[in-house]
PDB file of N, CA and C in Angstrom:
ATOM      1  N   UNK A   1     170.762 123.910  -1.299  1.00  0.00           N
ATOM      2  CA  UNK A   1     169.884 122.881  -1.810  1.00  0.00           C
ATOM      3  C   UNK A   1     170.436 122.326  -3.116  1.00  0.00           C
ATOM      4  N   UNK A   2     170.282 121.234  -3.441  1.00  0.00           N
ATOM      5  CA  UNK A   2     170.822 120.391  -4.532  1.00  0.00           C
ATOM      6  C   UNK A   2     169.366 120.402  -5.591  1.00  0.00           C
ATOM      7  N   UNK A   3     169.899 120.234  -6.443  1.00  0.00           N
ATOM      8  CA  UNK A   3     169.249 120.112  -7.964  1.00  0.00           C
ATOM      9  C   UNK A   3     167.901 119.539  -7.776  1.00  0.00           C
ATOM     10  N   UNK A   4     167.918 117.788  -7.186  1.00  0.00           N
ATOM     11  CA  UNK A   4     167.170 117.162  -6.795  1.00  0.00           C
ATOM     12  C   UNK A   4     165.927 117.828  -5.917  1.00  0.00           C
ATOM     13  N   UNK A   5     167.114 118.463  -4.806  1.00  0.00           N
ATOM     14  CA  UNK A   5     165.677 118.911  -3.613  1.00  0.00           C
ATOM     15  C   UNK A   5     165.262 120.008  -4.268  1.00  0.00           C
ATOM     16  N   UNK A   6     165.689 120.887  -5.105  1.00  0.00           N
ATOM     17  CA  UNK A   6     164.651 121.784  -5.370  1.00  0.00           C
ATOM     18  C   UNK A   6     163.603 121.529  -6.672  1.00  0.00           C
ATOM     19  N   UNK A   7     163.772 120.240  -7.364  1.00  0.00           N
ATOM     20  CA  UNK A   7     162.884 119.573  -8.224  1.00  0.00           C
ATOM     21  C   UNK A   7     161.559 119.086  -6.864  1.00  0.00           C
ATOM     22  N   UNK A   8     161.972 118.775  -6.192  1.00  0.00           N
ATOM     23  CA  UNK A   8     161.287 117.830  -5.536  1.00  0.00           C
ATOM     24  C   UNK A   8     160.576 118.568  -4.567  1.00  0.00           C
ATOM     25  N   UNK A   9     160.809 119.874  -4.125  1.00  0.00           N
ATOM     26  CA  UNK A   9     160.289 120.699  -3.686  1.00  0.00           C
ATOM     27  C   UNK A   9     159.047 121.437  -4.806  1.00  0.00           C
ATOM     28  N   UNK A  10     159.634 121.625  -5.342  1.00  0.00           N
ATOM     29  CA  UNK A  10     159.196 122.290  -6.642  1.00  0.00           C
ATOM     30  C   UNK A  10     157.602 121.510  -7.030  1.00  0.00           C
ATOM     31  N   UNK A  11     157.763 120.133  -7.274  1.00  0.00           N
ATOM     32  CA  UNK A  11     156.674 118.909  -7.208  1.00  0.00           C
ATOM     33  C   UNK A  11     155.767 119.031  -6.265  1.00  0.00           C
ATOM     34  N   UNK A  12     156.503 119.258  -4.838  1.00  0.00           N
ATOM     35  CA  UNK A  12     155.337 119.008  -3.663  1.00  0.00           C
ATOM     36  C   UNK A  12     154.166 120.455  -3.806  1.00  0.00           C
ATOM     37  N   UNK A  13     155.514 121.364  -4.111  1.00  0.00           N
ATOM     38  CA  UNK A  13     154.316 122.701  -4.319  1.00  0.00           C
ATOM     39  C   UNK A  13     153.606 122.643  -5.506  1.00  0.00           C
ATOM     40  N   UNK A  14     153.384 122.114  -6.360  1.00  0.00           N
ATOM     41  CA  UNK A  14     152.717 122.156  -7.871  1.00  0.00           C
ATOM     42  C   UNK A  14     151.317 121.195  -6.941  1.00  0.00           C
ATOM     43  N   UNK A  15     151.881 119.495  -6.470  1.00  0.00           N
ATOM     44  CA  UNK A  15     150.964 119.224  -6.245  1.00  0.00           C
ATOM     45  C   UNK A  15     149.457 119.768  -4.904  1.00  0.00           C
ATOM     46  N   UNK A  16     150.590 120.675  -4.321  1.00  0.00           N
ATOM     47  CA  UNK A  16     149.313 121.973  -3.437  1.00  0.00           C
ATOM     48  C   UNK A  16     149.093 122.466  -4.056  1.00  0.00           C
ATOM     49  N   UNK A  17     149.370 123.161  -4.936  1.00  0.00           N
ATOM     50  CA  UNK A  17     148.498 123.921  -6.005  1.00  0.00           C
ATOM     51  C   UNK A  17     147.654 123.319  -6.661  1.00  0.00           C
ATOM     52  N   UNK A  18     147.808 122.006  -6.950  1.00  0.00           N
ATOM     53  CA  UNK A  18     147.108 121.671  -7.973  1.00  0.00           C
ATOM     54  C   UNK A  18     145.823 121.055  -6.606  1.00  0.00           C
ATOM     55  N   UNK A  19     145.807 120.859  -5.756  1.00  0.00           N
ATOM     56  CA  UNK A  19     144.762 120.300  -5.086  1.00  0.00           C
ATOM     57  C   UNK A  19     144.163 121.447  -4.425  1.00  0.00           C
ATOM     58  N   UNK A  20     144.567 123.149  -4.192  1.00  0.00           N
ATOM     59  CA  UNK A  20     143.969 123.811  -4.188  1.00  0.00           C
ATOM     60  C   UNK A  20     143.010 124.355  -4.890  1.00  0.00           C
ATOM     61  N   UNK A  21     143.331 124.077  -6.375  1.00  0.00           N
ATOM     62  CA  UNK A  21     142.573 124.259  -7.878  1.00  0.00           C
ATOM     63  C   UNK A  21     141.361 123.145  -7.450  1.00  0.00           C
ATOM     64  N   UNK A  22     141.458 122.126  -7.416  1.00  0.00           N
ATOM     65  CA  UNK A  22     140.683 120.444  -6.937  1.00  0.00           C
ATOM     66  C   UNK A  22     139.581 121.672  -6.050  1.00  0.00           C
ATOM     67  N   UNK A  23     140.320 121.927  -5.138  1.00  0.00           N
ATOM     68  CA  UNK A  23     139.022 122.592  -4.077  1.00  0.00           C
ATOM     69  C   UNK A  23     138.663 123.728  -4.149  1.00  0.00           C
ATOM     70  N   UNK A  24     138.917 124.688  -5.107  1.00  0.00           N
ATOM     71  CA  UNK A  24     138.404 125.633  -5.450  1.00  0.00           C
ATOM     72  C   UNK A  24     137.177 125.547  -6.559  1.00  0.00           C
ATOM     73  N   UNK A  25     137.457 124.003  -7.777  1.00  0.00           N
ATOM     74  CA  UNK A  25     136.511 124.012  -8.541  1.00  0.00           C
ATOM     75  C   UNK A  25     135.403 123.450  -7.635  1.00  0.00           C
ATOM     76  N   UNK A  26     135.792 122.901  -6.439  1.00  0.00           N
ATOM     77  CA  UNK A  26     134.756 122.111  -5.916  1.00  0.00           C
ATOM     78  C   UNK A  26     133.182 123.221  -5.001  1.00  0.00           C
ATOM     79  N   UNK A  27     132.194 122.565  -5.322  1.00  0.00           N
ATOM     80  CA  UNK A  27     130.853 123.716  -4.489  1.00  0.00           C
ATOM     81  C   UNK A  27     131.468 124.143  -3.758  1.00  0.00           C
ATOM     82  N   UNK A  28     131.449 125.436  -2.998  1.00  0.00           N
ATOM     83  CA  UNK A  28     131.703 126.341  -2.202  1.00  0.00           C
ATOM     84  C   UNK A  28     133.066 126.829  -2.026  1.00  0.00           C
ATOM     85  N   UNK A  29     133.834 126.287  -3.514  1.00  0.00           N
ATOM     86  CA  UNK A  29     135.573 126.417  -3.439  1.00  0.00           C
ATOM     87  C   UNK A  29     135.467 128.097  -3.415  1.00  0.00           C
ATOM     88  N   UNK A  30     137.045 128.590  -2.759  1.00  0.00           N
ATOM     89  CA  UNK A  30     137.547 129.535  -2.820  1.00  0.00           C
ATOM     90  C   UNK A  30     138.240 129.816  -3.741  1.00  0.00           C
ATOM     91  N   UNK A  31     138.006 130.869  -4.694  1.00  0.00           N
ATOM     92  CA  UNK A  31     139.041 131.995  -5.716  1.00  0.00           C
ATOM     93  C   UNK A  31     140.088 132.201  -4.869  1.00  0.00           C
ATOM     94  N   UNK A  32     139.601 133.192  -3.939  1.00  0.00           N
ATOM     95  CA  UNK A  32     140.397 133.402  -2.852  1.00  0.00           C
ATOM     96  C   UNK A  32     141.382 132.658  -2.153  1.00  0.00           C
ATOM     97  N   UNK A  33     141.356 131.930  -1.787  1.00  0.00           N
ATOM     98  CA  UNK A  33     142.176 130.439  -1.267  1.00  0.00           C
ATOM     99  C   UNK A  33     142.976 130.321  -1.918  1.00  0.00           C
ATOM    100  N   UNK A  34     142.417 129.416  -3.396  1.00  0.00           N
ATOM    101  CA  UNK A  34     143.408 129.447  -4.413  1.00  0.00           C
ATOM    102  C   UNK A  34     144.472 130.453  -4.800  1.00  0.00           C
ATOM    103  N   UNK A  35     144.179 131.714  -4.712  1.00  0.00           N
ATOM    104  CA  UNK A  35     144.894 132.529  -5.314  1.00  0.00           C
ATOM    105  C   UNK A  35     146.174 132.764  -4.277  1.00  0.00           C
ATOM    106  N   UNK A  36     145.861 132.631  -2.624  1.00  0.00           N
ATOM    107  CA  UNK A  36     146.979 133.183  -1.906  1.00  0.00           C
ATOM    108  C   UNK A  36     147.566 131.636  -1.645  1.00  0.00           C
ATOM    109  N   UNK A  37     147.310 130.173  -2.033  1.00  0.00           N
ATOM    110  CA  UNK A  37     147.742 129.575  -2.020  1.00  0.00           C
ATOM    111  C   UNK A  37     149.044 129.550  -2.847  1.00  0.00           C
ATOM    112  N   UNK A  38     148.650 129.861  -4.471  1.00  0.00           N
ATOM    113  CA  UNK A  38     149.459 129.883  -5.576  1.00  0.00           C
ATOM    114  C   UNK A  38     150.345 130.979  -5.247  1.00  0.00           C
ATOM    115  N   UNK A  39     150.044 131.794  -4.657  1.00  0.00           N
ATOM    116  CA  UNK A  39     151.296 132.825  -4.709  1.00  0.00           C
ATOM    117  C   UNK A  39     152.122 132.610  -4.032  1.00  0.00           C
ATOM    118  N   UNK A  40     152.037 131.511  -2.976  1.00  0.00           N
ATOM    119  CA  UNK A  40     153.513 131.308  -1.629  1.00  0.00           C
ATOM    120  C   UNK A  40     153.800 130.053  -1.765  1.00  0.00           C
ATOM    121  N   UNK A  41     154.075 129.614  -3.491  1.00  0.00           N
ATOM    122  CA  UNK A  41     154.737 128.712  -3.817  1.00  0.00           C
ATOM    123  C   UNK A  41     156.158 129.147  -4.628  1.00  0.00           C
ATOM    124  N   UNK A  42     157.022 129.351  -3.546  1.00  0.00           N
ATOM    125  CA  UNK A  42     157.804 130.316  -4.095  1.00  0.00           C
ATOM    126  C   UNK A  42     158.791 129.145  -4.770  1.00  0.00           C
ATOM    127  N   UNK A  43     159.177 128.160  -3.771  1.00  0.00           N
ATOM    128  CA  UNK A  43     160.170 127.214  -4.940  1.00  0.00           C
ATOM    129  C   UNK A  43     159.454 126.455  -6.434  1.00  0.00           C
ATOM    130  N   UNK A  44     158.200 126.476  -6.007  1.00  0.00           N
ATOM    131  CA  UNK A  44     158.079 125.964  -7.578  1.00  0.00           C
ATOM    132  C   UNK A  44     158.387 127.028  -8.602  1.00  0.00           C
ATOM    133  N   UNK A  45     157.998 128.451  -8.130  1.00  0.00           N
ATOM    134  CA  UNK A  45     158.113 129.763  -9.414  1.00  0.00           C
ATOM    135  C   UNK A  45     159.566 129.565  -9.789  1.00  0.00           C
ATOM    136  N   UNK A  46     160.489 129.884  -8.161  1.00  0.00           N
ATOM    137  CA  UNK A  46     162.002 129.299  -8.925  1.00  0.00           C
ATOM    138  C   UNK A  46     162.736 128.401  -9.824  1.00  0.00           C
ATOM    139  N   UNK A  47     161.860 127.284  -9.647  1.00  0.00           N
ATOM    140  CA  UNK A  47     162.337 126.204 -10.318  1.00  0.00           C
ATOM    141  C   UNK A  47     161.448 126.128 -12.060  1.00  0.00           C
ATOM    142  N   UNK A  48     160.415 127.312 -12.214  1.00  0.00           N
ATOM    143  CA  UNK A  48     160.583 127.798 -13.773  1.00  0.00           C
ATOM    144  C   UNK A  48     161.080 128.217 -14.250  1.00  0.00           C
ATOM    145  N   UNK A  49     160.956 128.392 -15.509  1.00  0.00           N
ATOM    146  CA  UNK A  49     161.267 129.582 -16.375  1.00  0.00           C
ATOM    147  C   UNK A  49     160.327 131.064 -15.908  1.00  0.00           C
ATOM    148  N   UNK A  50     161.353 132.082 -16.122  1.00  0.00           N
ATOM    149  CA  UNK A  50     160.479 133.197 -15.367  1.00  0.00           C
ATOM    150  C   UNK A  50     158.542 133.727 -15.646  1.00  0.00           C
ATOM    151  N   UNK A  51     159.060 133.031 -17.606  1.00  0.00           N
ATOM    152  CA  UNK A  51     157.382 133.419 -18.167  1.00  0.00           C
ATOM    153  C   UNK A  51     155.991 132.697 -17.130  1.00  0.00           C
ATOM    154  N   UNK A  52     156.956 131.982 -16.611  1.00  0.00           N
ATOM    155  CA  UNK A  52     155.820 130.724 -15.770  1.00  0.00           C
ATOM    156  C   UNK A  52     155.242 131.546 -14.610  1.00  0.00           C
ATOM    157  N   UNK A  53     155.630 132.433 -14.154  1.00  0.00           N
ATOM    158  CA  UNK A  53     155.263 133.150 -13.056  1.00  0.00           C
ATOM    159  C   UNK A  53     155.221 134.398 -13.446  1.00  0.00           C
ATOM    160  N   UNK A  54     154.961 135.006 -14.575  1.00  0.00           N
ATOM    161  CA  UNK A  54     154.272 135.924 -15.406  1.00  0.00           C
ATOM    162  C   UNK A  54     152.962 135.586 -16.048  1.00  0.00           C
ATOM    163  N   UNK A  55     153.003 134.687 -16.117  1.00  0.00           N
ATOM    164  CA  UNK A  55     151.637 133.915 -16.782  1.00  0.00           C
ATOM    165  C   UNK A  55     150.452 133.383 -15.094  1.00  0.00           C
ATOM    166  N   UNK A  56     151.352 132.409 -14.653  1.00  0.00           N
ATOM    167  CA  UNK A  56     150.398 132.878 -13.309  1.00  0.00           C
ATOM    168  C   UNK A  56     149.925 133.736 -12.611  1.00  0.00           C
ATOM    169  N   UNK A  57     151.081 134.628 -12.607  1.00  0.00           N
ATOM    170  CA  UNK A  57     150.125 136.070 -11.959  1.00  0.00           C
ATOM    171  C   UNK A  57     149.089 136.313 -12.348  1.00  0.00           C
ATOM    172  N   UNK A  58     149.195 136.555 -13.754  1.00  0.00           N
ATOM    173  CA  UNK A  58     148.517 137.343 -14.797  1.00  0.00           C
ATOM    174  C   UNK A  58     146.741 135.902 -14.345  1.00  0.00           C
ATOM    175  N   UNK A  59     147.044 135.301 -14.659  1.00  0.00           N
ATOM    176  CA  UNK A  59     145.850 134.476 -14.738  1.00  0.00           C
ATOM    177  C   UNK A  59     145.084 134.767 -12.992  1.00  0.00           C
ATOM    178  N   UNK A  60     145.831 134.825 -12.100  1.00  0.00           N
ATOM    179  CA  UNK A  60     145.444 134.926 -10.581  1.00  0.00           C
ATOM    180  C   UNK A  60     144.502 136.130 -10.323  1.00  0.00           C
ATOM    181  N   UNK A  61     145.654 136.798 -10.907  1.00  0.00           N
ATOM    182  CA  UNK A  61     144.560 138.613 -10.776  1.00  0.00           C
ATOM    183  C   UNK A  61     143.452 138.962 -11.355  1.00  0.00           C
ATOM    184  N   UNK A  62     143.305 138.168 -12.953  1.00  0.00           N
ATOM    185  CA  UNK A  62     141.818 137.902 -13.324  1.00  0.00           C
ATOM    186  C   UNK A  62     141.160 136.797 -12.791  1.00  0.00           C
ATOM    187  N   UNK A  63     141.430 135.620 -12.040  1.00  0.00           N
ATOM    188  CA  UNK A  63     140.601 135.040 -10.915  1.00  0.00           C
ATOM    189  C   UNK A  63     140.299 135.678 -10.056  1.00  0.00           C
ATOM    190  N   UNK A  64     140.738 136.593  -9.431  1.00  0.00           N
ATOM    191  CA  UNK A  64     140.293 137.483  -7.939  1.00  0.00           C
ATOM    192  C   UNK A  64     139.857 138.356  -8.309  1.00  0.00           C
ATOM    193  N   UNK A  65     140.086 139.095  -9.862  1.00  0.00           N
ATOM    194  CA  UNK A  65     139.318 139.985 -10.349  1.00  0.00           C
ATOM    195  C   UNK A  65     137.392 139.233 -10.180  1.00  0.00           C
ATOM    196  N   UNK A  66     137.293 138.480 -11.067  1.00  0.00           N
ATOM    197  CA  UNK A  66     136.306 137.056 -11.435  1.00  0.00           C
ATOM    198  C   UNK A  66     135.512 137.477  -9.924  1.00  0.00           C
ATOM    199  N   UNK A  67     136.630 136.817  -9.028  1.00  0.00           N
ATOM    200  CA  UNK A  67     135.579 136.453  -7.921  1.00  0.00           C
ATOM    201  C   UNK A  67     134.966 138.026  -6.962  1.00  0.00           C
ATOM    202  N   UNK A  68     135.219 139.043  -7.581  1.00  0.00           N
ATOM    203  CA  UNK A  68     134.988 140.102  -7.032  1.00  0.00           C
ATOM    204  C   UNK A  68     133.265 140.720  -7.493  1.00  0.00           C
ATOM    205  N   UNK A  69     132.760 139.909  -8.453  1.00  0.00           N
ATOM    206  CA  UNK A  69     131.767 139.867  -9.317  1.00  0.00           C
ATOM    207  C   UNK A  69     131.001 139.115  -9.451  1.00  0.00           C
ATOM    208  N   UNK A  70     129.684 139.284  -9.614  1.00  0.00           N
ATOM    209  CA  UNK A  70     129.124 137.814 -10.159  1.00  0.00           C
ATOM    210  C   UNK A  70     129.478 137.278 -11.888  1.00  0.00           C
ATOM    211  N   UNK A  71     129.153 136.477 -12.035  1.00  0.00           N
ATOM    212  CA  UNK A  71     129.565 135.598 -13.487  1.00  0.00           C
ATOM    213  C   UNK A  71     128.825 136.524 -14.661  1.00  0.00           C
ATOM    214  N   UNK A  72     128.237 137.332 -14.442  1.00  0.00           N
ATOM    215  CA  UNK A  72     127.389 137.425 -15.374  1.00  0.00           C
ATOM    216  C   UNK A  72     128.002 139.116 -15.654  1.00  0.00           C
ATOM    217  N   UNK A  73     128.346 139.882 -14.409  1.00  0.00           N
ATOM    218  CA  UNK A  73     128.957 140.871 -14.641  1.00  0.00           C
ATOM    219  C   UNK A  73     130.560 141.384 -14.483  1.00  0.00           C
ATOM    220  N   UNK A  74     131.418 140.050 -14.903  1.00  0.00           N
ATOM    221  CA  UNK A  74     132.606 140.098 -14.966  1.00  0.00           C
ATOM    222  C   UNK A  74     133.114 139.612 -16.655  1.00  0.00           C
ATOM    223  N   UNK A  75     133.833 140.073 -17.148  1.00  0.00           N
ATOM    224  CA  UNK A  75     134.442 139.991 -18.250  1.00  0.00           C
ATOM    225  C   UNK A  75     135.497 138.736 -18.450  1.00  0.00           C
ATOM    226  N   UNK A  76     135.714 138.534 -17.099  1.00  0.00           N
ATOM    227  CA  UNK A  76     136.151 136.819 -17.451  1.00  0.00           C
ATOM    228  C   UNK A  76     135.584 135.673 -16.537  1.00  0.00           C
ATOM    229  N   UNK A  77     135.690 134.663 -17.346  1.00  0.00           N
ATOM    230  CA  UNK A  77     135.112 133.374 -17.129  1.00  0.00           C
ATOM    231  C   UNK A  77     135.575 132.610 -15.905  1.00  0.00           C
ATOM    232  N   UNK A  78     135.331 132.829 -14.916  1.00  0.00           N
ATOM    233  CA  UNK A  78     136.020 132.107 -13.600  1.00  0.00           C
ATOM    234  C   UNK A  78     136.031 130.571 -14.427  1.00  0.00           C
ATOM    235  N   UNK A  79     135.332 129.771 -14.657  1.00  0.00           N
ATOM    236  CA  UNK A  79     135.688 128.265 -15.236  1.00  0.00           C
ATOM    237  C   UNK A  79     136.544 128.884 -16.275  1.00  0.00           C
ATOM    238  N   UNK A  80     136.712 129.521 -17.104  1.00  0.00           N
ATOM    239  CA  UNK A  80     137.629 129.615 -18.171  1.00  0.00           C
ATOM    240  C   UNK A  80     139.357 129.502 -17.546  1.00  0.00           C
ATOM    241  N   UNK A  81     138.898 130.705 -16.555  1.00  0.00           N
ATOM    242  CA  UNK A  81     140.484 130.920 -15.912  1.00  0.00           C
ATOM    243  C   UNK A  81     141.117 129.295 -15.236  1.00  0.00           C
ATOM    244  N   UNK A  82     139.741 129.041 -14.197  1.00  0.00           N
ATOM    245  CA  UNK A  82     140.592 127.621 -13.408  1.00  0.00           C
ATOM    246  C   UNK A  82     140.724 126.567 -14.668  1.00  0.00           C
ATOM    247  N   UNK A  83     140.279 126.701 -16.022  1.00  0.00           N
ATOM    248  CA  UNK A  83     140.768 125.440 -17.008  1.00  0.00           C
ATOM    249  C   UNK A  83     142.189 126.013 -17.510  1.00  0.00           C
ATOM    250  N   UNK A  84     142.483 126.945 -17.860  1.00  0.00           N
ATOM    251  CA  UNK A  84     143.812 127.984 -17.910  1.00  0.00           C
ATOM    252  C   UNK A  84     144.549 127.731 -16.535  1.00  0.00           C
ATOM    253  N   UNK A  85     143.989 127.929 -15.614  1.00  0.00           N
ATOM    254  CA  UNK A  85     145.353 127.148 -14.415  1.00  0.00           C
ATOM    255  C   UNK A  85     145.215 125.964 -14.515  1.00  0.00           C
ATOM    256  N   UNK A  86     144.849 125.173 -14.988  1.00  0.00           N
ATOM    257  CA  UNK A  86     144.845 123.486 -15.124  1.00  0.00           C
ATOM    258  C   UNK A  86     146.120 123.125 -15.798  1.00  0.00           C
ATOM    259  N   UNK A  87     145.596 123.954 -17.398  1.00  0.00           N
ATOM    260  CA  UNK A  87     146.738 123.706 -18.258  1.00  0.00           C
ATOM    261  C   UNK A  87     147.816 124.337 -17.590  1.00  0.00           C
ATOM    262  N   UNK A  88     148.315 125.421 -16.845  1.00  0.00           N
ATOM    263  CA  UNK A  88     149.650 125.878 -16.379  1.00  0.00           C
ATOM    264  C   UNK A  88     149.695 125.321 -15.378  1.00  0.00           C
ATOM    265  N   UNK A  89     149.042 124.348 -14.626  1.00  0.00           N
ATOM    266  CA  UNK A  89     149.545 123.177 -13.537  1.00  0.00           C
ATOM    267  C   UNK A  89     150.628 121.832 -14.510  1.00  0.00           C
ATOM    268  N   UNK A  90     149.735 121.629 -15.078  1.00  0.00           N
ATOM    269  CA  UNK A  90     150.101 120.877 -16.723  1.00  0.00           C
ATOM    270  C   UNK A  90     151.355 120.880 -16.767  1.00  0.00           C
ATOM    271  N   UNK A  91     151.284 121.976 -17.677  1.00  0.00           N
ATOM    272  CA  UNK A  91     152.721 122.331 -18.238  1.00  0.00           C
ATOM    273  C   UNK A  91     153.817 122.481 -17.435  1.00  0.00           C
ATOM    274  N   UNK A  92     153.605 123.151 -16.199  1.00  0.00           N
ATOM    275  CA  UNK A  92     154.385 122.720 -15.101  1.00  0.00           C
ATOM    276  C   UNK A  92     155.044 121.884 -14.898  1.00  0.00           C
ATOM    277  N   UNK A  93     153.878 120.977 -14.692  1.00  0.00           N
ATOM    278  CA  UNK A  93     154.346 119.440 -14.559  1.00  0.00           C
ATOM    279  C   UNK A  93     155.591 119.056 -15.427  1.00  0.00           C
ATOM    280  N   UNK A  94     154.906 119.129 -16.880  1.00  0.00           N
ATOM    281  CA  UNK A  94     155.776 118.532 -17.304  1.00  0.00           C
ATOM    282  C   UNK A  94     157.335 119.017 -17.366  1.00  0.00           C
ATOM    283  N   UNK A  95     157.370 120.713 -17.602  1.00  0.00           N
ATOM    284  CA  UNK A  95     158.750 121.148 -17.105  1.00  0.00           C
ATOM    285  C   UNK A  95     159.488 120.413 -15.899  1.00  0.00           C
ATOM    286  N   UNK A  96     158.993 120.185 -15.050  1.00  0.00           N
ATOM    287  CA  UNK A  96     159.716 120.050 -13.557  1.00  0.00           C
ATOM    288  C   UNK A  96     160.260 118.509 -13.972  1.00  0.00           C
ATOM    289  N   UNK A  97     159.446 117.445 -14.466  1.00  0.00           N
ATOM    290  CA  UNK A  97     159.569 116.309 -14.748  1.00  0.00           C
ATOM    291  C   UNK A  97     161.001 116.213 -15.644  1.00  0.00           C
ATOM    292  N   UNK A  98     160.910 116.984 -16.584  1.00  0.00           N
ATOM    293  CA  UNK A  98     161.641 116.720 -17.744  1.00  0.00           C
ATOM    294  C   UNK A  98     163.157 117.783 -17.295  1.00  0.00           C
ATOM    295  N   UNK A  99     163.147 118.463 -16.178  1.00  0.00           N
ATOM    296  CA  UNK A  99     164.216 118.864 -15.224  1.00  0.00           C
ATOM    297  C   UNK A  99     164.656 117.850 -14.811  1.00  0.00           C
ATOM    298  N   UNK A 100     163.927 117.122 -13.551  1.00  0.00           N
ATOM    299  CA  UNK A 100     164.234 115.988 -12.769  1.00  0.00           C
ATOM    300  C   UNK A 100     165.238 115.257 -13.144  1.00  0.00           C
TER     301      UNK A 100
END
């Protein structure tokens, strides 16, 4: 694969992720969903820096932690976390862009 296709790969998977996030914040969205979505985006993790997929994990496992609980007896903020994957959709972005 060339430079290009794995930018561009890299893009198509950010933007499934990022529309899995879309339907997870949405009524009856899945934690769940989201989370095994984000993890079998394997060319976008490649095409970070490694912290980028240290930091997602880390945020995923306290979402599935989250959704294992109700809101009131979990220690983290399911809206806190999906605004924390927003910004690391974000920042993403802009890495991959400023690759391109």
């Amino acid at each position: 694969m060339t430079r290009f296709s794995d930018t561009t790969t890299a893009l198509v998977q950010l933007a499934t992720l990022d529309s899995a996030l879309a339907r997870c914040r949405a009524p009856g969205g899945s934690a769940t969903e989201l989370s095994a979505t984000a993890r079998t985006q394997d060319a976008l993790l490649a095409a970070l820096p490694p912290r980028y997929a240290e930091v997602l994990h880390g945020l995923l496992d306290r979402l599935e932690s989250s959704a294992l609980f109700s809101e009131e007896s979990c220690s983290f903020s399911q809206k806190d976390l999906l605004d924390s994957l927003q910004q690391w959709v974000d920042k993403a972005g802009d890495v991959l862009r400023q690759a391109g």
